[in-house]
PDB file of N, CA and C in Angstrom:
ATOM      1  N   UNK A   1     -26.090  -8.482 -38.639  1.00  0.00           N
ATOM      2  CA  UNK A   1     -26.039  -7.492 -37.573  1.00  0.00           C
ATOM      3  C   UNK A   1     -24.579  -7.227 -37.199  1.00  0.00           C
ATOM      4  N   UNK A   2     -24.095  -6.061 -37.055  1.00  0.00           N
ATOM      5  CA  UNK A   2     -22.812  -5.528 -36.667  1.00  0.00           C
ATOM      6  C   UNK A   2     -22.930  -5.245 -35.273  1.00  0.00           C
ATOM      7  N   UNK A   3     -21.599  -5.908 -34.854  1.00  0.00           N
ATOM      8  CA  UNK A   3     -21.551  -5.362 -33.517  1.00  0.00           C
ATOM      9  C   UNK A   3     -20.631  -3.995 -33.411  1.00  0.00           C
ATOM     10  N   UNK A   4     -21.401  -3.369 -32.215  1.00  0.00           N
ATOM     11  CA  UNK A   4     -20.439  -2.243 -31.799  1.00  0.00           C
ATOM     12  C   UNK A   4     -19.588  -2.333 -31.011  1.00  0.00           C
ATOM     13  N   UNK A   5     -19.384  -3.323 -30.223  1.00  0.00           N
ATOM     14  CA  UNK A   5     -18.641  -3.146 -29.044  1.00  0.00           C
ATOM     15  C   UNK A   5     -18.384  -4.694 -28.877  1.00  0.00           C
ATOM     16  N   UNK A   6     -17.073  -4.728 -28.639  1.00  0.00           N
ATOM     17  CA  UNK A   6     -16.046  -5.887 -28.592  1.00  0.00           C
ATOM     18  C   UNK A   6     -15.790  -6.116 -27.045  1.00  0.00           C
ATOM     19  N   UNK A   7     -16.148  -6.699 -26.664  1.00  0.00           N
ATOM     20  CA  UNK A   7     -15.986  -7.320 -25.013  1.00  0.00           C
ATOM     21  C   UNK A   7     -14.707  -7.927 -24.891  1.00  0.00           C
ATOM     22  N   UNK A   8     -14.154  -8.720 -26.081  1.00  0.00           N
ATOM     23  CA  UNK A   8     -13.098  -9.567 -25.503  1.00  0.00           C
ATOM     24  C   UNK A   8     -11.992  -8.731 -26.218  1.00  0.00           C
ATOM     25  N   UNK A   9     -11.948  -7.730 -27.127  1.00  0.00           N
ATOM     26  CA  UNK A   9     -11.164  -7.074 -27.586  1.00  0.00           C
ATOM     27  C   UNK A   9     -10.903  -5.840 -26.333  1.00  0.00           C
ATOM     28  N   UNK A  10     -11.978  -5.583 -25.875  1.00  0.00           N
ATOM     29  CA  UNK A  10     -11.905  -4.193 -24.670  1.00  0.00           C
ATOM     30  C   UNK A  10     -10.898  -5.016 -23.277  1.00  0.00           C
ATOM     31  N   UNK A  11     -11.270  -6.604 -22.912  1.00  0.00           N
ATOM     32  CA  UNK A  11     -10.513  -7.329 -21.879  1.00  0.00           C
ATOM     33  C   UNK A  11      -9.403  -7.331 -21.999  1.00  0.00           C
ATOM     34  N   UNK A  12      -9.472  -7.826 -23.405  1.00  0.00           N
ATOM     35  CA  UNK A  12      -7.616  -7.893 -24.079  1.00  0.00           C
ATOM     36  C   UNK A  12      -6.644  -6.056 -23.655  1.00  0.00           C
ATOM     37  N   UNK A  13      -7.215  -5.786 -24.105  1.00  0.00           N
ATOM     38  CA  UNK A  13      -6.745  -4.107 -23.625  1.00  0.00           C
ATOM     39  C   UNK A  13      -6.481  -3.682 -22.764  1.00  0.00           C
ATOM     40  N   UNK A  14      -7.412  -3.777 -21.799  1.00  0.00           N
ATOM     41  CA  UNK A  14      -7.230  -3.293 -20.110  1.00  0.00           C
ATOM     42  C   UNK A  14      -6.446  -4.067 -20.066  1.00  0.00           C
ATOM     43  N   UNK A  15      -6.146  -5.678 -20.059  1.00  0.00           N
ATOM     44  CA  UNK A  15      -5.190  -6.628 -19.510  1.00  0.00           C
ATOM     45  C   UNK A  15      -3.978  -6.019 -19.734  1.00  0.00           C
ATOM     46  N   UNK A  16      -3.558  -5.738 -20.551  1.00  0.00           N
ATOM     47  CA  UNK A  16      -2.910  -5.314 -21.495  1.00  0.00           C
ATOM     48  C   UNK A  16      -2.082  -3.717 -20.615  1.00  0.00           C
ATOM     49  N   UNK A  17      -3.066  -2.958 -20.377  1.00  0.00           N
ATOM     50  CA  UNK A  17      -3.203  -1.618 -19.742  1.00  0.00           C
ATOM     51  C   UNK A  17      -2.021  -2.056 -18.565  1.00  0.00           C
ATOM     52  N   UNK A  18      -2.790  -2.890 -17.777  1.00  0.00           N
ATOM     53  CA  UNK A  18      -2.359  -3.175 -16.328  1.00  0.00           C
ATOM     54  C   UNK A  18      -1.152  -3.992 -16.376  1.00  0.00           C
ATOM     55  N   UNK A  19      -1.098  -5.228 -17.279  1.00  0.00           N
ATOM     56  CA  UNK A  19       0.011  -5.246 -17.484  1.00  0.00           C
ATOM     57  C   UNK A  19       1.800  -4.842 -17.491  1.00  0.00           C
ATOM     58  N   UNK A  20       1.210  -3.549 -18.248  1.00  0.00           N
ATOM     59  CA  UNK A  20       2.294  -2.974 -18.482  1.00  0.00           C
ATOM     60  C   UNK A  20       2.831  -1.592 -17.239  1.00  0.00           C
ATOM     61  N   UNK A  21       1.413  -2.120 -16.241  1.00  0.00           N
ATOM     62  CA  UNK A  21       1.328  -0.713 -15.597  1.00  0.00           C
ATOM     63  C   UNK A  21       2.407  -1.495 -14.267  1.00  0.00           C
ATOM     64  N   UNK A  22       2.446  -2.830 -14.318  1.00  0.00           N
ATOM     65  CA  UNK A  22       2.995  -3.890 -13.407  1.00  0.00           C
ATOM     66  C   UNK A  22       3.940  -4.434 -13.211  1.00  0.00           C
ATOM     67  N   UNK A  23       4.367  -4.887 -14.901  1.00  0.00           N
ATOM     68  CA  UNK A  23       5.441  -5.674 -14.811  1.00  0.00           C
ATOM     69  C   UNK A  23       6.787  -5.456 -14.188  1.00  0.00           C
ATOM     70  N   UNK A  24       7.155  -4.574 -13.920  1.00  0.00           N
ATOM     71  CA  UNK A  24       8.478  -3.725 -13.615  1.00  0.00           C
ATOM     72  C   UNK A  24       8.251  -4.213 -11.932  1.00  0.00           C
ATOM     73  N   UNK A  25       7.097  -4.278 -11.142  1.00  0.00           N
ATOM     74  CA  UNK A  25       7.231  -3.885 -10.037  1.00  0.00           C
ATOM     75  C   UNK A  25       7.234  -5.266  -9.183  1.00  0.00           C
ATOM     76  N   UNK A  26       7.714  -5.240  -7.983  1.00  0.00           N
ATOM     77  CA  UNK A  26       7.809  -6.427  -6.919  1.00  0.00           C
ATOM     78  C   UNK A  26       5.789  -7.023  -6.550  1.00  0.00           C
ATOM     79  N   UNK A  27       6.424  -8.141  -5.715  1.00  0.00           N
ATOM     80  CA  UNK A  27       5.120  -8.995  -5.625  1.00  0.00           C
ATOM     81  C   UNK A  27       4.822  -7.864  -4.369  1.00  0.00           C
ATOM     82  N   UNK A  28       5.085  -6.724  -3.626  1.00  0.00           N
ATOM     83  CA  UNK A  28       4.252  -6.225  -2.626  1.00  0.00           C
ATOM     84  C   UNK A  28       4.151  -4.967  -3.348  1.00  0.00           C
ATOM     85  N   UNK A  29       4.873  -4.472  -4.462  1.00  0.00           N
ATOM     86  CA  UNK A  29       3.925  -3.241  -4.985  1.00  0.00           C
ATOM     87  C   UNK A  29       3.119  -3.415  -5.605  1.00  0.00           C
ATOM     88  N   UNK A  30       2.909  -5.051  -6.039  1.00  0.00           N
ATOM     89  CA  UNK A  30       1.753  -5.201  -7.331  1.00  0.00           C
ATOM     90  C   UNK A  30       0.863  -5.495  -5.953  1.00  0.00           C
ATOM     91  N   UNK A  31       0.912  -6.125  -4.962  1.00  0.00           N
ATOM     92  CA  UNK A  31      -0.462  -6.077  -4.202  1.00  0.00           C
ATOM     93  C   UNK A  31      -0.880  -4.782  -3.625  1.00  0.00           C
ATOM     94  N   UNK A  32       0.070  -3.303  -3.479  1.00  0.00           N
ATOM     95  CA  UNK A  32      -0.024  -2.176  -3.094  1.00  0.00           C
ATOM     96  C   UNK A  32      -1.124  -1.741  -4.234  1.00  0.00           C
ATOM     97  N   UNK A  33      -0.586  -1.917  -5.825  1.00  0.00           N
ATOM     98  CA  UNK A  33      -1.040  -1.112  -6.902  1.00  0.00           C
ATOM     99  C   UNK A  33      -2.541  -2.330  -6.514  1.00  0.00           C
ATOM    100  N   UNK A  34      -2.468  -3.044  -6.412  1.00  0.00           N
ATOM    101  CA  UNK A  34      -3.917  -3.396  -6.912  1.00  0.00           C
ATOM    102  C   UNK A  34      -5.081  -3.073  -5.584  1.00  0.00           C
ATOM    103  N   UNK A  35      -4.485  -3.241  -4.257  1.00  0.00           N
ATOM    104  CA  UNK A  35      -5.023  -2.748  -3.253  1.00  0.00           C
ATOM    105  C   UNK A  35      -5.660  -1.157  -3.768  1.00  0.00           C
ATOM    106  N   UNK A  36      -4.857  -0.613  -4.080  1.00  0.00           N
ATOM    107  CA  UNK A  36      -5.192   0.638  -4.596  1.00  0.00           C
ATOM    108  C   UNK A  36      -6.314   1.356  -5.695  1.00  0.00           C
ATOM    109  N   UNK A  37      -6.648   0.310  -6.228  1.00  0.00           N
ATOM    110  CA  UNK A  37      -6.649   0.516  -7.706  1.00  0.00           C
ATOM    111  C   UNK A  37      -8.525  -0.154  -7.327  1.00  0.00           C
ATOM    112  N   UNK A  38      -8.215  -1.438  -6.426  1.00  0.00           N
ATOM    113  CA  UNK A  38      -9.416  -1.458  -5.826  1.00  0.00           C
ATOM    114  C   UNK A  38     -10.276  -0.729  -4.847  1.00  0.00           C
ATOM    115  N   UNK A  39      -9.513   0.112  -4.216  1.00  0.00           N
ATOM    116  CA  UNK A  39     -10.164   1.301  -3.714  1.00  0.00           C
ATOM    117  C   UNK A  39     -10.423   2.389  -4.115  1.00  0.00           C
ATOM    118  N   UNK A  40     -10.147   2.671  -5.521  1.00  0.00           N
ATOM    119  CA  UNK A  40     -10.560   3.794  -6.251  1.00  0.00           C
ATOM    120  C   UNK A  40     -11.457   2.896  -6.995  1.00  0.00           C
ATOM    121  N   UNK A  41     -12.199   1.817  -7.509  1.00  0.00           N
ATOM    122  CA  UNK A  41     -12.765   1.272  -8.411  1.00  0.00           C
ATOM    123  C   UNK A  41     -14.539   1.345  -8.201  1.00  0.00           C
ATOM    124  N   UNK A  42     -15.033   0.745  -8.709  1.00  0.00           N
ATOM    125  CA  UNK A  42     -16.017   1.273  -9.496  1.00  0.00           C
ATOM    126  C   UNK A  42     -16.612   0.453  -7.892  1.00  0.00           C
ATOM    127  N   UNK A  43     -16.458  -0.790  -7.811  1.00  0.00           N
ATOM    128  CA  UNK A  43     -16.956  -1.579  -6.544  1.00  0.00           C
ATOM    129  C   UNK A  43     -16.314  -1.116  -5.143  1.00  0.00           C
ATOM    130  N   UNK A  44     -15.826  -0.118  -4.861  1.00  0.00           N
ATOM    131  CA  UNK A  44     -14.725   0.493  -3.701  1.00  0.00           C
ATOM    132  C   UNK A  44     -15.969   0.222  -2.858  1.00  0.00           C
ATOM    133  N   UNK A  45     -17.136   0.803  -2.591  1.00  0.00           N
ATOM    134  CA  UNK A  45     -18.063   0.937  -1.711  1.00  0.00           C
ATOM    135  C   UNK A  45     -18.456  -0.316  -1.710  1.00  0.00           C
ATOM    136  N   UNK A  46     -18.376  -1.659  -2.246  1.00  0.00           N
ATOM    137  CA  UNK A  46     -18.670  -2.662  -1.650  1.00  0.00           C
ATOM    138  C   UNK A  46     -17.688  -3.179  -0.794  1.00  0.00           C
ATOM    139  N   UNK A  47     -16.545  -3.412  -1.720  1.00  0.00           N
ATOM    140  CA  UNK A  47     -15.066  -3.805  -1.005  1.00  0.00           C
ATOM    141  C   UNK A  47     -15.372  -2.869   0.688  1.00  0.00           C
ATOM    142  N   UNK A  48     -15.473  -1.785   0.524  1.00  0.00           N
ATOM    143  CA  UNK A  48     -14.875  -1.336   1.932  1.00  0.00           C
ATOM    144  C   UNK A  48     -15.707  -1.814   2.713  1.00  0.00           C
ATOM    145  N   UNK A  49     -17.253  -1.912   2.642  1.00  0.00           N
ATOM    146  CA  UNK A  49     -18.659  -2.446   3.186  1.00  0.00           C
ATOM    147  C   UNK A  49     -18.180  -3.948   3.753  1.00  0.00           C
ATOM    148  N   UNK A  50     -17.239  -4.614   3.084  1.00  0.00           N
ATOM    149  CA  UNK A  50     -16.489  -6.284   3.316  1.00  0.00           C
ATOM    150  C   UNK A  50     -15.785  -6.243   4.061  1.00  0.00           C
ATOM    151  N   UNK A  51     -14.967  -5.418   4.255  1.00  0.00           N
ATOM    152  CA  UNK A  51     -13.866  -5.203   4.691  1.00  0.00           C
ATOM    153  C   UNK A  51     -14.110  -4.533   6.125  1.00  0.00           C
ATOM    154  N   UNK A  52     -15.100  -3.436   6.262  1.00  0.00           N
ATOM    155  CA  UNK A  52     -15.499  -3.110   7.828  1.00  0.00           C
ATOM    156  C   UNK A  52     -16.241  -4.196   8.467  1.00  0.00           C
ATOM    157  N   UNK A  53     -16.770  -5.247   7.573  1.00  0.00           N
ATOM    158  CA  UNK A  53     -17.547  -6.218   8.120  1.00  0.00           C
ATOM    159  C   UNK A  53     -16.588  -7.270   9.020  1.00  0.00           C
ATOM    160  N   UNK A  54     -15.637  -7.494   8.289  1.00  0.00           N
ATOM    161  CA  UNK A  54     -14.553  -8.553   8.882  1.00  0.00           C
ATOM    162  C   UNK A  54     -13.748  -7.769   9.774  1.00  0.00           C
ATOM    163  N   UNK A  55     -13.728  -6.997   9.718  1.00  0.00           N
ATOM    164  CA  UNK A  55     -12.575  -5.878  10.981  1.00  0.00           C
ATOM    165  C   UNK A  55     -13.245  -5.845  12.263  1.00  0.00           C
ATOM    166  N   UNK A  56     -14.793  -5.940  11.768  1.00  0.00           N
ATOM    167  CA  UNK A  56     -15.943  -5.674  12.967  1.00  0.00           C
ATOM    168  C   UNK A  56     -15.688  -7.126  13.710  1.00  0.00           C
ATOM    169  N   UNK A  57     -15.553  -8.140  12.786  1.00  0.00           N
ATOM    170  CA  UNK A  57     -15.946  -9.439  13.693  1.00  0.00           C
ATOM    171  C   UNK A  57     -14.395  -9.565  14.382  1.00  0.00           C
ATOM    172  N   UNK A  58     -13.431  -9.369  13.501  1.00  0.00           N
ATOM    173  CA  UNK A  58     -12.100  -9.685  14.182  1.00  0.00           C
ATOM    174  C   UNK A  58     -11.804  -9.301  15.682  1.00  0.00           C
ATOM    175  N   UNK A  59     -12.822  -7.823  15.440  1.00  0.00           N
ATOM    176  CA  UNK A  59     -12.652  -6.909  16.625  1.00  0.00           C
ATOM    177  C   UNK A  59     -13.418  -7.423  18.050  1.00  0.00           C
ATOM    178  N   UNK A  60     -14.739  -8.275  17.856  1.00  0.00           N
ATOM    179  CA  UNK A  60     -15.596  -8.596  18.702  1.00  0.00           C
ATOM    180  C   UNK A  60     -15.247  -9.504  19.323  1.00  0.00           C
ATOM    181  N   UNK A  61     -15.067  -9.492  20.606  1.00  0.00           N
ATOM    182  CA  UNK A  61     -15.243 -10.729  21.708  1.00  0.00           C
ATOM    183  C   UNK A  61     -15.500 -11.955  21.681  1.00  0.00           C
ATOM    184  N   UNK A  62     -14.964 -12.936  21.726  1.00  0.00           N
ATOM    185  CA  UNK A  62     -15.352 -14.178  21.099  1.00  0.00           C
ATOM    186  C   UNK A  62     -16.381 -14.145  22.866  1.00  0.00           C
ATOM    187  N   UNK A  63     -17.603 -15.578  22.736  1.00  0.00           N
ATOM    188  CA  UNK A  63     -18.493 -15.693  23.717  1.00  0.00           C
ATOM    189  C   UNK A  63     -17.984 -16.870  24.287  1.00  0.00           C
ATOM    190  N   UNK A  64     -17.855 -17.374  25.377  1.00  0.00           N
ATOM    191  CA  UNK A  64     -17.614 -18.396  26.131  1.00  0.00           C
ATOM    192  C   UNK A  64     -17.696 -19.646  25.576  1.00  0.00           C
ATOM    193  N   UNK A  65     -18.954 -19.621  24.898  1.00  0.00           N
ATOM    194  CA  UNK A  65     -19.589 -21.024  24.188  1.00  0.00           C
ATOM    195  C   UNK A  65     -19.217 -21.034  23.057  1.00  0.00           C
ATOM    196  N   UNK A  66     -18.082 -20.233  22.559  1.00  0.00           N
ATOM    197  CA  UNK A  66     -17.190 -20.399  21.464  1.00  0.00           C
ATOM    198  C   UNK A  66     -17.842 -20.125  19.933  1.00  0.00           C
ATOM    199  N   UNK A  67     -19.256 -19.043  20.197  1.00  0.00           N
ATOM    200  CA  UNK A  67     -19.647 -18.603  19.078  1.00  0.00           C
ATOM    201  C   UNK A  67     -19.244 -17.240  18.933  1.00  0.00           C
TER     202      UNK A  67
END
């Protein structure tokens, strides 16, 4: 049986992709580019769904009894 499609050859690639899309840049543009890169991505609507979740609690009132 032949395979069609190479999983660790396609990883190698993208790595590869991003890599080169990176190396040049400082440790706060590579967290800018990837911040970024995760909000255009395929999971953006979960990430942001996480992310309003923890903003929500940060935002809420702590209760007396310290819950």
């Amino acid at each position: 049986m032949k395979k069609d499609f190479d999983c660790v050859e396609m990883k190698r690639r993208i790595q590869a992709e991003i890599y080169a899309e990176i190396k040049d840049l400082s440790d706060e543009q590579r967290a800018e580019h990837t911040r970024r890169a995760v909000e255009r991505g395929p999971l953006a609507a979960v990430w942001n769904r996480l992310r309003t979740r923890e903003e929500l609690a940060r935002e809420r009132p702590k209760r007396r009894d310290g819950v």
